[in-house]
Structure formats: structure tokens, C-alpha cells
N, C-alpha and C. Protein backbone atom coordinates (compact mmCIF):
# COMPACT_ATOMS: atom_id res chain seq x y z
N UNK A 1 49.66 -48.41 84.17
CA UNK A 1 48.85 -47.26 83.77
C UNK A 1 49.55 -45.96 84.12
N UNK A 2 49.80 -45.32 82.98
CA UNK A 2 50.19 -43.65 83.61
C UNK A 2 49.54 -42.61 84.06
N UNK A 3 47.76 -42.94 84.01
CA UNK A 3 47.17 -41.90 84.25
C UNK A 3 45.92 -42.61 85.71
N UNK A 4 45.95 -41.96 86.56
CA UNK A 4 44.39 -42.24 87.43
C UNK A 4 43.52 -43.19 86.86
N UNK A 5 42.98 -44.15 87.32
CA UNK A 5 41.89 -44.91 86.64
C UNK A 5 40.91 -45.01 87.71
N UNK A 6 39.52 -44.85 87.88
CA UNK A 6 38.91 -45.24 89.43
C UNK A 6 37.88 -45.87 88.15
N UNK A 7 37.26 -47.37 88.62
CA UNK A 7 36.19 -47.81 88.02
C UNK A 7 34.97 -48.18 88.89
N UNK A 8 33.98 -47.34 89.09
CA UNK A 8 32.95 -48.02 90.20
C UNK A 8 31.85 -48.67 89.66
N UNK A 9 31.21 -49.87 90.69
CA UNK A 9 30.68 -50.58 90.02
C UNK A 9 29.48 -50.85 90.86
N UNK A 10 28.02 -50.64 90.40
CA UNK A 10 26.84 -50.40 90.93
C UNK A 10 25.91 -51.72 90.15
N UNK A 11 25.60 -52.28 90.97
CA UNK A 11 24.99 -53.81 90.56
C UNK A 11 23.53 -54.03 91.21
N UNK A 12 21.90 -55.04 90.22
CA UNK A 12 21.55 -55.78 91.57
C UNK A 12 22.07 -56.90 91.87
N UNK A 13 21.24 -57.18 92.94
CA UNK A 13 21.67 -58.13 93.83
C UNK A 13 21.51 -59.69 92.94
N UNK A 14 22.43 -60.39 92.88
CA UNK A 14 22.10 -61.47 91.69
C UNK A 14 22.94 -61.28 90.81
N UNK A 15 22.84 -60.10 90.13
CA UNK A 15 23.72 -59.73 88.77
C UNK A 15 25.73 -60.65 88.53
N UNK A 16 25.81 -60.55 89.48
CA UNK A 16 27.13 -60.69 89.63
C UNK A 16 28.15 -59.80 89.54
N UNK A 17 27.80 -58.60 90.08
CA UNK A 17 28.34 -57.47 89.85
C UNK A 17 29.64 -57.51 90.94
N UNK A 18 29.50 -58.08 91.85
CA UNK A 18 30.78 -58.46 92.54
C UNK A 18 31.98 -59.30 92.07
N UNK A 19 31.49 -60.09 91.38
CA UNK A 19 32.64 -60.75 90.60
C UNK A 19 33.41 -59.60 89.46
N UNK A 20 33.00 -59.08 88.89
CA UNK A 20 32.96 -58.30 88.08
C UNK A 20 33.90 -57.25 88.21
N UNK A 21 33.73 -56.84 89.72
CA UNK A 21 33.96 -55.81 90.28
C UNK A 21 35.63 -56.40 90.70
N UNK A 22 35.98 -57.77 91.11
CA UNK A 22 37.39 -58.31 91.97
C UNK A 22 38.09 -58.83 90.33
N UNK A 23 37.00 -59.10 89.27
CA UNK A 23 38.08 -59.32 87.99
C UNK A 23 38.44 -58.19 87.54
N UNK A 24 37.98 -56.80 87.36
CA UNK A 24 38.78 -55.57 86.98
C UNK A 24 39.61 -55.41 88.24
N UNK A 25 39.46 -55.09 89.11
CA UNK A 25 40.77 -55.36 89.99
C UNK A 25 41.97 -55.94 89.80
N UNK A 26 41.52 -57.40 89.83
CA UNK A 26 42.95 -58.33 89.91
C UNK A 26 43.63 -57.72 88.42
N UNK A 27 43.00 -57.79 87.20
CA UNK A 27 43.31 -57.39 85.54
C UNK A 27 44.06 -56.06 85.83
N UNK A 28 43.80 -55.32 86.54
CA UNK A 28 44.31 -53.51 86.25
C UNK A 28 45.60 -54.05 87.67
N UNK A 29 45.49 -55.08 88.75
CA UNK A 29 46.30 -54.88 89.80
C UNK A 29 46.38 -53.96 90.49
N UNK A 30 45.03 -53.29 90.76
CA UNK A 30 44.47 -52.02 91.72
C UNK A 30 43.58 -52.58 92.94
N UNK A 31 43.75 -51.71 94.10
CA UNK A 31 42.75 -52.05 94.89
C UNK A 31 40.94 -52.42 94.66
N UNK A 32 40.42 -53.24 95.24
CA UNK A 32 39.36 -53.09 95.02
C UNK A 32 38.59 -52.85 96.85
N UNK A 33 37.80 -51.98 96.77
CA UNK A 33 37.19 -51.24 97.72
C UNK A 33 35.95 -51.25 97.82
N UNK A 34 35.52 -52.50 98.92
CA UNK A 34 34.04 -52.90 99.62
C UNK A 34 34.09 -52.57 101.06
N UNK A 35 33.62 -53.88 101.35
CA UNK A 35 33.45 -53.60 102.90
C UNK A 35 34.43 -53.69 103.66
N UNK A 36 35.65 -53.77 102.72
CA UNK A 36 37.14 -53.49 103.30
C UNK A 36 37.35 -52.16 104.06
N UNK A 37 36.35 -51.36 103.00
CA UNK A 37 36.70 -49.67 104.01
C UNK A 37 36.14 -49.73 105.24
N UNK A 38 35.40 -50.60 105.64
CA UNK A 38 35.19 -50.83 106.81
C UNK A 38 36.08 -50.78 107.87
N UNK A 39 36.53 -51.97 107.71
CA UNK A 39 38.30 -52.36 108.42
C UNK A 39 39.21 -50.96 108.07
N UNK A 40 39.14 -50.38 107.30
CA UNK A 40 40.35 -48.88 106.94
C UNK A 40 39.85 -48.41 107.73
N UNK A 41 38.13 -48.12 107.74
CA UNK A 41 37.81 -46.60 108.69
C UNK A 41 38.12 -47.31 110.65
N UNK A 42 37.71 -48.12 110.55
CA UNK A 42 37.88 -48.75 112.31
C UNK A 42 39.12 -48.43 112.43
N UNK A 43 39.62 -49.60 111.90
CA UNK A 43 41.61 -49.32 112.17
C UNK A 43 42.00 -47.86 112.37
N UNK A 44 41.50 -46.68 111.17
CA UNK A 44 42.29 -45.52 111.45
C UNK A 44 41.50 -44.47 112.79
N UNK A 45 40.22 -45.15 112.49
CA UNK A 45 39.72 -44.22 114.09
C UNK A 45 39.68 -44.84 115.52
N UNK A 46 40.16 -46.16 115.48
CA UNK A 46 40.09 -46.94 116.42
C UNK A 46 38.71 -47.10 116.91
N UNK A 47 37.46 -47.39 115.65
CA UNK A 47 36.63 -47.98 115.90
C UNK A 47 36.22 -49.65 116.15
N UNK A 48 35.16 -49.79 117.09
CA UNK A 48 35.35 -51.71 117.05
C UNK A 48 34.42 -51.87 115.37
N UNK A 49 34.92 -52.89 114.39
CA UNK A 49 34.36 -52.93 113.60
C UNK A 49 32.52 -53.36 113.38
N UNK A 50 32.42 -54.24 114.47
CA UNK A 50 31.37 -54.68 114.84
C UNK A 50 30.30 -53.62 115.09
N UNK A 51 30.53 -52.15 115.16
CA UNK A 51 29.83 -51.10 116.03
C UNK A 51 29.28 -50.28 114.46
N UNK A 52 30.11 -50.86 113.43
CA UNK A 52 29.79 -50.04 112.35
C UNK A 52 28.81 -51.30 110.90
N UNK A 53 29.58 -52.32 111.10
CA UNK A 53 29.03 -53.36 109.83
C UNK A 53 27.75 -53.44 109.89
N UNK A 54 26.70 -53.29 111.07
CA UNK A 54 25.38 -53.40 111.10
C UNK A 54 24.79 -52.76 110.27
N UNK A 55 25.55 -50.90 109.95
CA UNK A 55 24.81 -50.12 109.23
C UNK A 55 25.55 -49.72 107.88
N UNK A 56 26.49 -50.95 107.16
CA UNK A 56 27.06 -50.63 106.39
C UNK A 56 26.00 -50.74 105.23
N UNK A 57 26.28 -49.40 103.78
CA UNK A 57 24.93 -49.47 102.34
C UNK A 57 23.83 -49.44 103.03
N UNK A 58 23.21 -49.19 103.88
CA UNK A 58 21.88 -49.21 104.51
C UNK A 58 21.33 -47.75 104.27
N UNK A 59 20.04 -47.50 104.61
CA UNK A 59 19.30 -45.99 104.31
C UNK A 59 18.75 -46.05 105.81
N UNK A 60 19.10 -44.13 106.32
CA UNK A 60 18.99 -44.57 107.56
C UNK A 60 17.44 -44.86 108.02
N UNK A 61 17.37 -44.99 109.39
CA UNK A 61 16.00 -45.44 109.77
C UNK A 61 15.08 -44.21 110.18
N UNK A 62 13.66 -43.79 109.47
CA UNK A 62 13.23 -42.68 109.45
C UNK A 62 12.76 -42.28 111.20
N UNK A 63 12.70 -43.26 111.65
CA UNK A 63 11.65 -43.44 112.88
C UNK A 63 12.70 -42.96 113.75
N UNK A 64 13.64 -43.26 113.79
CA UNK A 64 14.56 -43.53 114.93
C UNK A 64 15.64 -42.19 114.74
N UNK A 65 15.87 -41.76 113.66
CA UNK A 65 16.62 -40.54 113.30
C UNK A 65 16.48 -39.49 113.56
N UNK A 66 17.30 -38.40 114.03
CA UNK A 66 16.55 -37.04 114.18
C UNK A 66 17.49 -36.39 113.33
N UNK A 67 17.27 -34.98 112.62
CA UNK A 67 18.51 -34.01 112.42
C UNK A 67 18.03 -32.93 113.39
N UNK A 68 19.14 -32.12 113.77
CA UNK A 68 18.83 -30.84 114.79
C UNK A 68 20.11 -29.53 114.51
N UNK A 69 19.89 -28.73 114.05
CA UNK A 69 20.69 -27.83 113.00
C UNK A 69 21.82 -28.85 112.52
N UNK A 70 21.61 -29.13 111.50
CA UNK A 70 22.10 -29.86 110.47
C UNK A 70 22.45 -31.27 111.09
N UNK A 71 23.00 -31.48 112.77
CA UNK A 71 23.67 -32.38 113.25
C UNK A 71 22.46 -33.65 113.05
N UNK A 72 22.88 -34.94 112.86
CA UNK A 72 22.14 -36.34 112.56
C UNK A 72 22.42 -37.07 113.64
N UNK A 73 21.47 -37.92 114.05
CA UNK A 73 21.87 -38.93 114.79
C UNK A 73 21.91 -39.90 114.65
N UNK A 74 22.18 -40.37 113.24
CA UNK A 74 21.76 -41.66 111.93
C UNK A 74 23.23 -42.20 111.93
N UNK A 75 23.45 -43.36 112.67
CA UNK A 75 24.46 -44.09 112.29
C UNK A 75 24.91 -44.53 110.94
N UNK A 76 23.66 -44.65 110.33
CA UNK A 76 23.91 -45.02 108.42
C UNK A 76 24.54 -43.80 107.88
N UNK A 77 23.53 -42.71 108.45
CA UNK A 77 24.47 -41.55 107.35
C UNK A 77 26.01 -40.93 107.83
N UNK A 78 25.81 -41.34 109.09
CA UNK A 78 27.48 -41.01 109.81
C UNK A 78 28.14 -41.99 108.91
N UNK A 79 28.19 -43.31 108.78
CA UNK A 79 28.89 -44.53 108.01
C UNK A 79 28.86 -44.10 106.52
N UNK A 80 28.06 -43.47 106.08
CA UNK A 80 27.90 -43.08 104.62
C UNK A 80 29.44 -41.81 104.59
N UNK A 81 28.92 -41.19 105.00
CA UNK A 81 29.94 -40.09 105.15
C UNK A 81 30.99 -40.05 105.15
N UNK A 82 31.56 -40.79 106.18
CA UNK A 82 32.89 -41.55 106.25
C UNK A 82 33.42 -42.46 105.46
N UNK A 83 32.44 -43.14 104.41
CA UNK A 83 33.14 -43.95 103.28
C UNK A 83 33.16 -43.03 102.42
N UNK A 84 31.82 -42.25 102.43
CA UNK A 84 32.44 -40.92 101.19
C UNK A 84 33.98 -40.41 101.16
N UNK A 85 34.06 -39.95 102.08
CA UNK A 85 35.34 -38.94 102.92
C UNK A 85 36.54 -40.01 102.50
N UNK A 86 36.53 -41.21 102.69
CA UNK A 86 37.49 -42.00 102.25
C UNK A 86 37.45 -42.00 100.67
N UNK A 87 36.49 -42.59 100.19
CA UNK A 87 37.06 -42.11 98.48
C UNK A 87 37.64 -41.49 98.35
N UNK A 88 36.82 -40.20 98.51
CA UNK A 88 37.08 -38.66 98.07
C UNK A 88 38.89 -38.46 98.36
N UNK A 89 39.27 -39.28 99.64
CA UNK A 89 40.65 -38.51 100.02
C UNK A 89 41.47 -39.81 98.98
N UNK A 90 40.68 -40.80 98.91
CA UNK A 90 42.23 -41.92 98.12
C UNK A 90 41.83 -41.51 96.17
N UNK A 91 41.04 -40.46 96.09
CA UNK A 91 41.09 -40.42 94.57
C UNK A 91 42.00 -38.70 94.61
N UNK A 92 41.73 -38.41 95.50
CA UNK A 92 42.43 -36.73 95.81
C UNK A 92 43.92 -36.98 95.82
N UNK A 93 44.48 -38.26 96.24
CA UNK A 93 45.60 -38.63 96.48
C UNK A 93 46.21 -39.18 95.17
N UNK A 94 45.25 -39.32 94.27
CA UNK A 94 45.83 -40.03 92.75
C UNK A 94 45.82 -41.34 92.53
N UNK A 95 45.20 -41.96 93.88
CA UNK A 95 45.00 -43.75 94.02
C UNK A 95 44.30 -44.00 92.50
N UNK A 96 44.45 -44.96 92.01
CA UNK A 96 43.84 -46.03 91.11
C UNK A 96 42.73 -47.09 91.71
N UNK A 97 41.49 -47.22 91.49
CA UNK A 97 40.93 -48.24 92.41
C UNK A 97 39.70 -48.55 91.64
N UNK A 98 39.01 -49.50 92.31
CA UNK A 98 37.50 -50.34 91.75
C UNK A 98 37.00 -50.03 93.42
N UNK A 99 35.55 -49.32 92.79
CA UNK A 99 34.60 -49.49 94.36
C UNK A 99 33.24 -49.99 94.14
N UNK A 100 32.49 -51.01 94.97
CA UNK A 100 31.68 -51.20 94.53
C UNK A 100 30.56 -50.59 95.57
N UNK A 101 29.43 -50.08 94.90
CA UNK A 101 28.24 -49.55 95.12
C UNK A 101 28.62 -47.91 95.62
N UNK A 102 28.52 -47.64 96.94
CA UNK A 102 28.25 -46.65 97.95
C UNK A 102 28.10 -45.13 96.88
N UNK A 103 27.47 -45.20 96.45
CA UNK A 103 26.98 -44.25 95.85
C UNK A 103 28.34 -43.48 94.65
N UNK A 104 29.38 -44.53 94.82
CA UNK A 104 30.69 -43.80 94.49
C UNK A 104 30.39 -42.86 92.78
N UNK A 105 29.67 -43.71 91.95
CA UNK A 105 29.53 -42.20 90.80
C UNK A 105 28.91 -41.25 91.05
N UNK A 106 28.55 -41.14 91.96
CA UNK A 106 28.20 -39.94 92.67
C UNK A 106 29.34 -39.24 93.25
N UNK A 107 29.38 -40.01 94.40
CA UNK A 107 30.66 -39.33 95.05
C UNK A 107 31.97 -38.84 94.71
N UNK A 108 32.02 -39.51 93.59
CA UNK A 108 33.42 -39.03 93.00
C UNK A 108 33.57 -38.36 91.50
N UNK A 109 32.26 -38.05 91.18
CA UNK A 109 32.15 -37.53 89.77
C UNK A 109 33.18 -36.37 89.73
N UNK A 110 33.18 -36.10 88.59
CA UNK A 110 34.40 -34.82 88.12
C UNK A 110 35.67 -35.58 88.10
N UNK A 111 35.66 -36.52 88.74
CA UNK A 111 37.10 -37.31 89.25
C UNK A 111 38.11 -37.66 87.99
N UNK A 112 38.87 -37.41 87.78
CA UNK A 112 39.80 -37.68 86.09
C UNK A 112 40.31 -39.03 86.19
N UNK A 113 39.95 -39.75 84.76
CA UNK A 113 39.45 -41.10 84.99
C UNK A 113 38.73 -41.72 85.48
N UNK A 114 37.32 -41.87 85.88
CA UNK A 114 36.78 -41.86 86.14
C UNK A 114 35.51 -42.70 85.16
N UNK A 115 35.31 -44.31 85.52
CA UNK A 115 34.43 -44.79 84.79
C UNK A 115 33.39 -45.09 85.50
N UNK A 116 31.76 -45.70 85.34
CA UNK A 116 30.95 -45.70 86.27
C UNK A 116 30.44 -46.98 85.31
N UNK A 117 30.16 -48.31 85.63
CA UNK A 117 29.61 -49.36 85.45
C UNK A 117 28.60 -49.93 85.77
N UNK A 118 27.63 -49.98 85.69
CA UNK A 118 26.22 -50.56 85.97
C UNK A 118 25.95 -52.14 85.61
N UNK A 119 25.79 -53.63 86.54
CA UNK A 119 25.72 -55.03 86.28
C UNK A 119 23.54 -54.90 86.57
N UNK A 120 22.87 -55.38 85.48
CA UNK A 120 21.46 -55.75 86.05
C UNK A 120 21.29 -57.57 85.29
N UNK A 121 20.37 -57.45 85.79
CA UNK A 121 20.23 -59.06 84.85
C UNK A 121 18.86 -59.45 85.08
N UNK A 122 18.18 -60.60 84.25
CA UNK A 122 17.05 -60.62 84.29
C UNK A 122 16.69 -61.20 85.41
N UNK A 123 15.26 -60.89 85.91
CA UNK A 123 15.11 -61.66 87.50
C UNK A 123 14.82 -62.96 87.66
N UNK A 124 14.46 -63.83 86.91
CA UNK A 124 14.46 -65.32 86.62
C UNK A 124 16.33 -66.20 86.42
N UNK A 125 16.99 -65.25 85.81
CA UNK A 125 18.35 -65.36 85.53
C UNK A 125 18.69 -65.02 87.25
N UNK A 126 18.51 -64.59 87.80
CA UNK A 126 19.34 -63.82 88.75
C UNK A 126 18.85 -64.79 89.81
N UNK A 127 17.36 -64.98 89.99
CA UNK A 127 16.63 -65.86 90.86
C UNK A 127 17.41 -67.15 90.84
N UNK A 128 17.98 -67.75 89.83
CA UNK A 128 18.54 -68.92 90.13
C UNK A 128 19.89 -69.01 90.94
N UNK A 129 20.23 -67.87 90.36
CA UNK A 129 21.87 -67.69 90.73
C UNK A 129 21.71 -67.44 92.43
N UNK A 130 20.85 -67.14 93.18
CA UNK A 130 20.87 -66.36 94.43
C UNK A 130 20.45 -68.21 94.66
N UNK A 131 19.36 -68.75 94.28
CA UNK A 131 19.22 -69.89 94.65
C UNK A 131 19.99 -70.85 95.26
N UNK A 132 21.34 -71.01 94.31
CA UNK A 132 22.29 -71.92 94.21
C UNK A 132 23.39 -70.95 95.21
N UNK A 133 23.51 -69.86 94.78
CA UNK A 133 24.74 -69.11 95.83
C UNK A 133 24.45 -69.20 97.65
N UNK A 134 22.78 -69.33 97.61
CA UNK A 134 22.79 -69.27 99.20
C UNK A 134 21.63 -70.39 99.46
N UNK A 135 21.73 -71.41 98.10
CA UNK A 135 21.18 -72.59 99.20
C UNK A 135 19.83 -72.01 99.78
N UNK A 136 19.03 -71.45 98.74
CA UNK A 136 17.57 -71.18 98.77
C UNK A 136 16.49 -71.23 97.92
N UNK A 137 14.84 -71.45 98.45
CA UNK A 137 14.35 -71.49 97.62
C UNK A 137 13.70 -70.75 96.95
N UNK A 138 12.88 -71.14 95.74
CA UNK A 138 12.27 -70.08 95.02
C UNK A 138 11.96 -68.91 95.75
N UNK A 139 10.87 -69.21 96.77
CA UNK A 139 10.28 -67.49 97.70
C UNK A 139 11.55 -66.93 97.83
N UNK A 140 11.91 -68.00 99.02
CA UNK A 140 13.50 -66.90 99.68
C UNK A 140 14.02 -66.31 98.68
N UNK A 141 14.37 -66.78 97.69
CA UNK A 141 15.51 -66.22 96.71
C UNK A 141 15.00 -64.96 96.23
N UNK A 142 13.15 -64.86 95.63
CA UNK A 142 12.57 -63.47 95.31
C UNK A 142 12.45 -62.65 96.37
N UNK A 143 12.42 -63.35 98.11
CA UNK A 143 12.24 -62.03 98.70
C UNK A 143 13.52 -61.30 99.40
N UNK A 144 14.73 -62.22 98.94
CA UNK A 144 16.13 -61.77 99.44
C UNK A 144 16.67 -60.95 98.35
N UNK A 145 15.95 -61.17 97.02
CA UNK A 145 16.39 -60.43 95.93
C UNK A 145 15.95 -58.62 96.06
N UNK A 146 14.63 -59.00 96.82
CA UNK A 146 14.12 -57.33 96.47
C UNK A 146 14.03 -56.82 97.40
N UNK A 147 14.56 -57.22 98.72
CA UNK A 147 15.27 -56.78 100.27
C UNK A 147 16.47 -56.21 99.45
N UNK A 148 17.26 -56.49 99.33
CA UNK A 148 18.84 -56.21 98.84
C UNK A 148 18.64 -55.01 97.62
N UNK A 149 18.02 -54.97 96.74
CA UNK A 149 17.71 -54.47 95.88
C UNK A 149 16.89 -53.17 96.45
N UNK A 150 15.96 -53.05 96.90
CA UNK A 150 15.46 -51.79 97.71
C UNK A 150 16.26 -51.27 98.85
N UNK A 151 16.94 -52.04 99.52
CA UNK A 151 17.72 -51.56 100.67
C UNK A 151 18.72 -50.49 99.52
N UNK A 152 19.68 -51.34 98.64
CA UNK A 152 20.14 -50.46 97.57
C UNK A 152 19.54 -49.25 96.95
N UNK A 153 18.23 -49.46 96.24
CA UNK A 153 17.79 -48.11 95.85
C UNK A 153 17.85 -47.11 96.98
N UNK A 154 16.88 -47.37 98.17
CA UNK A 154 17.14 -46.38 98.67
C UNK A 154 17.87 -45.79 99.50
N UNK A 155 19.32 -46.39 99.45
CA UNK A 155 20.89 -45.93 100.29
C UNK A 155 20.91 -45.17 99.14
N UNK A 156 21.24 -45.50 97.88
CA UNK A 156 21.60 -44.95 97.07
C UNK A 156 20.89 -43.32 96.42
N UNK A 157 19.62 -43.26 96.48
CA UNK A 157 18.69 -42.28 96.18
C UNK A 157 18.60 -41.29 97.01
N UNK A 158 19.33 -41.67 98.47
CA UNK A 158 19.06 -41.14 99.10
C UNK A 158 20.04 -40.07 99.80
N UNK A 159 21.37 -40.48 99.22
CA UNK A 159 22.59 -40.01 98.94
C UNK A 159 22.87 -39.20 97.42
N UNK A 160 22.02 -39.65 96.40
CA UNK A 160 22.63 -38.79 94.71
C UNK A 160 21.44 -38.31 94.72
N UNK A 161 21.28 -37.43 93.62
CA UNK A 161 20.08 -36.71 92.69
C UNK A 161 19.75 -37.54 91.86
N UNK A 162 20.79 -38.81 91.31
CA UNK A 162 20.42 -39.55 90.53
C UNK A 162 19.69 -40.85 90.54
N UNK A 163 18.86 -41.48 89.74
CA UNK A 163 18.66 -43.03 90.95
C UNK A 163 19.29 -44.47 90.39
N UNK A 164 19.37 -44.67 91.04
CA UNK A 164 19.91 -46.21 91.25
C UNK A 164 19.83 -47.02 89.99
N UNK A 165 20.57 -47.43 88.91
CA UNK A 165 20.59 -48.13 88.10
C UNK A 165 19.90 -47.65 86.66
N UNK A 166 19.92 -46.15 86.99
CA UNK A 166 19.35 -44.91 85.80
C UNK A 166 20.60 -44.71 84.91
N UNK A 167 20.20 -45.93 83.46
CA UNK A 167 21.48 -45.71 82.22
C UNK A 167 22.19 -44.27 82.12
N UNK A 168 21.49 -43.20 82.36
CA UNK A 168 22.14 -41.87 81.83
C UNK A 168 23.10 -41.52 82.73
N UNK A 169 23.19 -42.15 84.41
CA UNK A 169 24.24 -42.07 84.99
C UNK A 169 25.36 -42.94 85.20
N UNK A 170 25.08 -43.77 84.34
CA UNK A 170 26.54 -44.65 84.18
C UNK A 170 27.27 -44.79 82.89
N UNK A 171 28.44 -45.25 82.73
CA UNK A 171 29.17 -45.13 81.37
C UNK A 171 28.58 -45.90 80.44
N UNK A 172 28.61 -47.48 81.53
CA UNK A 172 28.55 -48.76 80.66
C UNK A 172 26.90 -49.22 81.24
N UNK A 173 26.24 -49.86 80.85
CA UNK A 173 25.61 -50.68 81.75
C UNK A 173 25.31 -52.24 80.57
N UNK A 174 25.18 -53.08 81.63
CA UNK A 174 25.28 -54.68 80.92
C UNK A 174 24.36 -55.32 81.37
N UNK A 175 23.61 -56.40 80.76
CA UNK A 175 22.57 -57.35 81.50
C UNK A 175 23.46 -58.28 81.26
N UNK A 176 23.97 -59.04 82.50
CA UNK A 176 25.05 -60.05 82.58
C UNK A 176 24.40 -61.59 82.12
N UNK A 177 22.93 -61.34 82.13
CA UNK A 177 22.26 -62.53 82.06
C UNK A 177 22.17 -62.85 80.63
N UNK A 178 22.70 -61.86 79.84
CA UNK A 178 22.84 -62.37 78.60
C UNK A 178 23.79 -63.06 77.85
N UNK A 179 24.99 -63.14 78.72
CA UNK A 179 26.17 -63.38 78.80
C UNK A 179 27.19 -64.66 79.21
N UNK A 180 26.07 -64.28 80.11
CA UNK A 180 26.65 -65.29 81.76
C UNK A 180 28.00 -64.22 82.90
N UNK A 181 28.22 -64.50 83.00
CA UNK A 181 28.92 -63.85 84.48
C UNK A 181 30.38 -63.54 83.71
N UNK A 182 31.07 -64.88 83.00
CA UNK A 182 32.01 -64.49 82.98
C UNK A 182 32.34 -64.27 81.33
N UNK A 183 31.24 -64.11 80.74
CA UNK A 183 30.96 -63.46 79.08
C UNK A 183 31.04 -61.90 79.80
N UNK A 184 30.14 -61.54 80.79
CA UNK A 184 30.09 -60.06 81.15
C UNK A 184 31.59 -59.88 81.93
N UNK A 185 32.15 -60.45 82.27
CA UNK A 185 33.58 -59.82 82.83
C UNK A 185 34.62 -59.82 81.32
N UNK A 186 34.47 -60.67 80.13
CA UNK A 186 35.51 -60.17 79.19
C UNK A 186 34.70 -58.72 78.99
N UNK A 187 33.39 -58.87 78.37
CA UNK A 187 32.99 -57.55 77.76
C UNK A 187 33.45 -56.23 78.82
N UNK A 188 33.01 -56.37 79.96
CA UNK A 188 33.43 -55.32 80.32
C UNK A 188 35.31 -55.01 80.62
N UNK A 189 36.01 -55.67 80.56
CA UNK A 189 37.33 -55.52 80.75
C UNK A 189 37.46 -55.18 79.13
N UNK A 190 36.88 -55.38 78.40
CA UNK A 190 37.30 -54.80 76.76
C UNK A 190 37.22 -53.52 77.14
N UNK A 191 36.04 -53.12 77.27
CA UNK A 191 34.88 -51.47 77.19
C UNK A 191 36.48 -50.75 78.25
N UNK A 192 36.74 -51.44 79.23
CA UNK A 192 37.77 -50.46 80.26
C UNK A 192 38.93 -50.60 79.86
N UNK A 193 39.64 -51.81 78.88
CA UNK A 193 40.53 -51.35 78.20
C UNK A 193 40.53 -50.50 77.16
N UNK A 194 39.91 -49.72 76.63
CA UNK A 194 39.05 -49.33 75.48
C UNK A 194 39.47 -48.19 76.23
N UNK A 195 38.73 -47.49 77.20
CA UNK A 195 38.59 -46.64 77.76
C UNK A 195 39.89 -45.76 78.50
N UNK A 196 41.06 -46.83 78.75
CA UNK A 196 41.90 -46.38 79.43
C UNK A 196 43.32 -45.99 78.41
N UNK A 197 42.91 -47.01 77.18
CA UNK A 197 44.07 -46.63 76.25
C UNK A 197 43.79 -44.98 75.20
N UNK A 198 42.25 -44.78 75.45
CA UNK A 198 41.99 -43.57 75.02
C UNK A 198 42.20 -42.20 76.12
N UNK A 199 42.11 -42.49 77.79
CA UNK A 199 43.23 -41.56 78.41
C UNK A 199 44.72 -41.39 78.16
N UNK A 200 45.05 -42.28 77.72
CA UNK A 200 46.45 -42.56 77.20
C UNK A 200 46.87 -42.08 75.83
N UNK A 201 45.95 -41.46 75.75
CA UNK A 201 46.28 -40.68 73.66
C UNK A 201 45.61 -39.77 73.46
């Protein structure tokens, strides 16, 4: 690629939006950027990683939080911040990359090249898939679905103006369940080849 490409990818839980997210990766041969920035931000501040994964995508806790002229005492939004701050500096730098969730079409809008992808799928479709992925049953699977799924909305809502899985803020959006998982990884690797040969002309 001769020009910047960043593709972020905002999913629910079920969708398979993670797969999705490591096949445009491996296809473009760009980083892909999860809870890897985890391990980047520890390593470069010499944090223990363990002190931060508790509050990684989380919304902070209202009870327990204070702000006091502007300063927070919200471990989530300190962790938010600092993955922001990392985008922001590896797309400032001209990096190429796939990130999934952390509010990144947000965070990195204006960004040149710059695609924003949305994975949903139906909740009966999705209910099975969580079933079989973690070896649970029907309840568990609906109430691990809409734990994950609200924990998401509101990290996410609570960080943009925009909300969480709202078509007008993403490029693409797909119901993978119409597809299957890996019908939705050609379509979307078309739509981003599509997309990248038209930065290119």
C-alpha cells in the first residue's frame, strides 16, 4: 500500500467481529491492535500488566469515581486515555493498522485513510455461536451476550457523541449472520479493497 490505511472495527459480542478484525490484518499484513496495547502501554511505562487488564473497554464505575478540577480517579478512564494517546500517536506516525473497538472511529476520525466497520448479527444467530465458543447454555449465553454488549455501549457512549453501533457513524456495517463469519470476512475484504484502490487513484 502507498498510502495510510487504519481500518477499525466495532462489533457485538457474538458477531464475529474479531475474526474479521485478524483476517483484514493478516490480508493487508498490518498490525492488528487489541488488548495487545495493553502489553505496549505496560512495557513502555513499566506498568505490571495485571494492574491495568481488569479495567480494559470497561465504563468507569459511577460510585467509586470522583473528578476534582478536571483530575479523575477512574482507572477505566485513565486506561481509556492511554489507548487513545496510543492510536492517536501510531496513526500521527503514518502506521497502517486494524483496531478493534476502543472507541477508535472516534478517536481517530479526520485520520487520512481512515475506514470504520461495524460486525452485528442476529441474536438467535449469535446466541448459538457464544454457546458453542464458550461451552454454554441457552441463559448463560443471553446473559453473557448483553453483559458484553452493554459493558460496550456504555465504554463506548461514554467516550464519543456518537453511539455504539449507530449506521451513520460507520463506513460499512454487516449482519454477519447473514453470511456466516467467513461469507462476512470475503465481503468485507472486497468493500476495503474497493476502498483502498480508490485512495490510490
Amino acid at each position: 500500500m502507498d498510502k495510510q490505511v487504519i481500518i477499525t472495527v466495532g462489533r457485538e459480542f457474538g458477531s464475529g467481529g474479531i475474526f474479521v478484525a485478524e483476517a483484514i490484518a493478516r490480508d493487508l499484513d498490518i498490525p492488528l491492535y487489541d488488548k495487545n496495547i495493553l502489553e505496549e502501554i505496560c512495557e513502555e511505562r513499566g506498568i505490571p500488566h495485571e494492574n491495568l487488564a481488569a479495567h480494559n473497554e470497561k465504563p468507569r464505575n459511577r460510585i467509586l469515581s470522583r473528578t476534582v478540577r478536571g483530575e479523575t480517579n477512574s482507572p477505566e478512564l485513565h486506561l481509556a486515555e492511554m489507548q487513545f494517546d496510543f492510536l492517536r500517536k501510531k496513526a500521527a506516525a503514518g502506521e497502517s493498522f486494524v483496531v478493534l473497538g476502543r472507541c477508535s472511529e472516534e478517536v481517530l476520525k479526520g485520520t487520512p485513510g481512515l475506514i470504520n466497520i461495524f460486525i452485528l448479527g442476529d441474536p438467535v444467530w449469535k446466541q448459538k455461536r457464544v454457546m458453542e465458543n464458550f461451552n454454554l447454555s441457552e441463559d448463560d449465553a443471553i446473559t453473557k451476550m448483553k453483559k458484553m454488549d452493554k459493558q460496550r455501549k456504555q465504554y463506548h457512549n461514554s467516550h464519543s457523541p456518537n453511539k455504539w453501533g449507530d449506521s451513520r457513524t460507520y463506513d460499512l456495517c454487516i449482519n454477519s449472520s447473514r453470511l456466516g463469519v467467513e461469507g462476512t470476512i470475503k465481503e468485507v475484504l472486497h468493500y476495503v479493497h474497493t476502498r483502498i484502490d480508490a485512495m490510490e487513484h
